[in-house]
Protein backbone atom coordinates (compact mmCIF):
# COMPACT_ATOMS: atom_id res chain seq x y z
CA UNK A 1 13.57 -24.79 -25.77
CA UNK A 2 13.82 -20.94 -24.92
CA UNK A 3 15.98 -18.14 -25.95
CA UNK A 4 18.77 -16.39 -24.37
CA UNK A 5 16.45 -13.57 -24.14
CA UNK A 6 13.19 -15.65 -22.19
CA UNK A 7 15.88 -16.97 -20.09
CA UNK A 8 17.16 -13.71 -19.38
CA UNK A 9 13.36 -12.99 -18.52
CA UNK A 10 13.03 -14.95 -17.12
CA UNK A 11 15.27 -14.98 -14.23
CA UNK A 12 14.75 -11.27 -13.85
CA UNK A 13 11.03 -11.91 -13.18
CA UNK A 14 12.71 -14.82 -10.41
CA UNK A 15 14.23 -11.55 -8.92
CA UNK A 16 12.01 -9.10 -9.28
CA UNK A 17 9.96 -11.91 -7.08
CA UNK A 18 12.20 -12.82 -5.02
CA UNK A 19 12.91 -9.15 -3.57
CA UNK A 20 9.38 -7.82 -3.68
CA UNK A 21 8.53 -8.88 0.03
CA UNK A 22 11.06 -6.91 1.22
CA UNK A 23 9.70 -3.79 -0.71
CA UNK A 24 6.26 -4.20 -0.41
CA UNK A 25 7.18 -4.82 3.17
CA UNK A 26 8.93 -1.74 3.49
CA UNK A 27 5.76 0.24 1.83
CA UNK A 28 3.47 -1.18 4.43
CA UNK A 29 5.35 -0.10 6.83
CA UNK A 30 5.65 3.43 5.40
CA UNK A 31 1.88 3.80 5.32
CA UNK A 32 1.73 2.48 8.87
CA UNK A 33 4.36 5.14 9.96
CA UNK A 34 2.77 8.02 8.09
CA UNK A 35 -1.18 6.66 9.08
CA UNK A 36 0.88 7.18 12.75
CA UNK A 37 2.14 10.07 12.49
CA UNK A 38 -1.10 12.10 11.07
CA UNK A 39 -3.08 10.71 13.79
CA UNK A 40 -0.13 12.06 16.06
CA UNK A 41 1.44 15.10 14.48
CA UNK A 42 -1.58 16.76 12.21
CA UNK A 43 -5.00 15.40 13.84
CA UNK A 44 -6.94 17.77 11.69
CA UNK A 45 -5.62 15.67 8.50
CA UNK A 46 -6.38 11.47 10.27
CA UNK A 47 -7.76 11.75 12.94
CA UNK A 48 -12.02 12.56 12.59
CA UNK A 49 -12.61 12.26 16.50
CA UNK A 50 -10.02 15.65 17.23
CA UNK A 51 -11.81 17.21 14.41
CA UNK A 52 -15.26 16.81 15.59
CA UNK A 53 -13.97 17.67 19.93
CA UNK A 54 -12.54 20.81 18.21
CA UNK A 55 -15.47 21.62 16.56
CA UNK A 56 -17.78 20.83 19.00
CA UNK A 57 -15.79 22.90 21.56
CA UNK A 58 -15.60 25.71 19.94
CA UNK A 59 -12.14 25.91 19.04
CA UNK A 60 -12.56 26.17 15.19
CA UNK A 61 -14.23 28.30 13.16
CA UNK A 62 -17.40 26.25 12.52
CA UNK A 63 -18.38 27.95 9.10
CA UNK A 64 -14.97 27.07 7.38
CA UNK A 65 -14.14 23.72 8.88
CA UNK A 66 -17.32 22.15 9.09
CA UNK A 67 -17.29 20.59 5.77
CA UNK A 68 -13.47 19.79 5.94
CA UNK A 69 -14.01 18.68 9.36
CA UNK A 70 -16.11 16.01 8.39
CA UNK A 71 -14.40 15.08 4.86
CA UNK A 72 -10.72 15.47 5.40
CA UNK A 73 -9.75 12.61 7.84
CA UNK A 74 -12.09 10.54 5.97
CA UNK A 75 -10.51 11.09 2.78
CA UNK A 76 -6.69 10.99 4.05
CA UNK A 77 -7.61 7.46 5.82
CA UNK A 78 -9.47 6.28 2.59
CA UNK A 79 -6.50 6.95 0.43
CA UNK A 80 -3.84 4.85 2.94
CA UNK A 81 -6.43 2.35 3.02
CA UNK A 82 -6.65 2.03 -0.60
CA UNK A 83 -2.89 2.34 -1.07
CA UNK A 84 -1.94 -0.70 1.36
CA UNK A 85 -4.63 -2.68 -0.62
CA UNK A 86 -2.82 -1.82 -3.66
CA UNK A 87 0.31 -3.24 -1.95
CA UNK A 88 -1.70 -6.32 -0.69
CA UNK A 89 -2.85 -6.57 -4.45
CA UNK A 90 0.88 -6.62 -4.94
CA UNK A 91 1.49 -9.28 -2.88
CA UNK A 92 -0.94 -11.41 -4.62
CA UNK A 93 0.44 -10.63 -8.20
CA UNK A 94 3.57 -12.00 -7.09
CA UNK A 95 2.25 -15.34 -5.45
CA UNK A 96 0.97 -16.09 -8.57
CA UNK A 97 4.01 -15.01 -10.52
CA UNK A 98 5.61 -17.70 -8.18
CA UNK A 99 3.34 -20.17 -9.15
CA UNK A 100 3.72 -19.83 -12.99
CA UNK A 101 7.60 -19.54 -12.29
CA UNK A 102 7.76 -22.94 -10.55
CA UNK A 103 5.45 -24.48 -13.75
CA UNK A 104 7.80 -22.69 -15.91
CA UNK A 105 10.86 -24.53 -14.31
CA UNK A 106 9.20 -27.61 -13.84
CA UNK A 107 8.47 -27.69 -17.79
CA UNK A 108 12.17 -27.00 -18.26
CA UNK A 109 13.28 -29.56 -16.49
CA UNK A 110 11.41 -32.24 -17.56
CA UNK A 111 12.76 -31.75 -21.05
């Protein structure tokens, strides 16, 4: 039999699961607004196809931005990439915390 206390655990893992979709949800679609929005708002930052027209143009002094012009949008899109894995990491976590909370009750019940 369990304790107050693993019972109280135990249903605040329940929530915790229960209300992650809606936050990991939410954090997606942060990272889709602000992957958006660079592209949109600060090319120079997202978007490696501006960077290189600018360069290649003219527009840009080619001795300072030449390295950032090929690194920068590279690295800002690497880190949002790795970020919404992290979230879809998240998302896996909790299917399996799902699973061993439906063993859990099962195993309760049955006694």
């Amino acid at each position: 039999m369990l304790t107050p206390q693993e019972r109280d655990f135990i249903e605040k893992r329940r929530r915790l699961t229960r209300y992650w979709p809606i936050g990991a949800g939410l954090l997606l679609a942060s990272l889709a607004a602000l992957s958006i929005w660079l592209w949109n708002y600060s090319p120079y930052l997202a978007n490696p196809y501006y960077v290189i027209d600018r360069l290649e143009s003219g527009k840009t002094d080619a001795g300072m931005m030449e390295m950032s012009a090929v690194l920068l949008p590279r690295m800002t899109l690497t880190v949002i990439v790795l970020l919404g894995l992290a979230v879809v990491m998240g998302f896996a976590s909790f299917a399996n915390e799902k699973k061993y909370q439906a063993i859990i009750s099962k195993l309760m019940n049955d006694k």
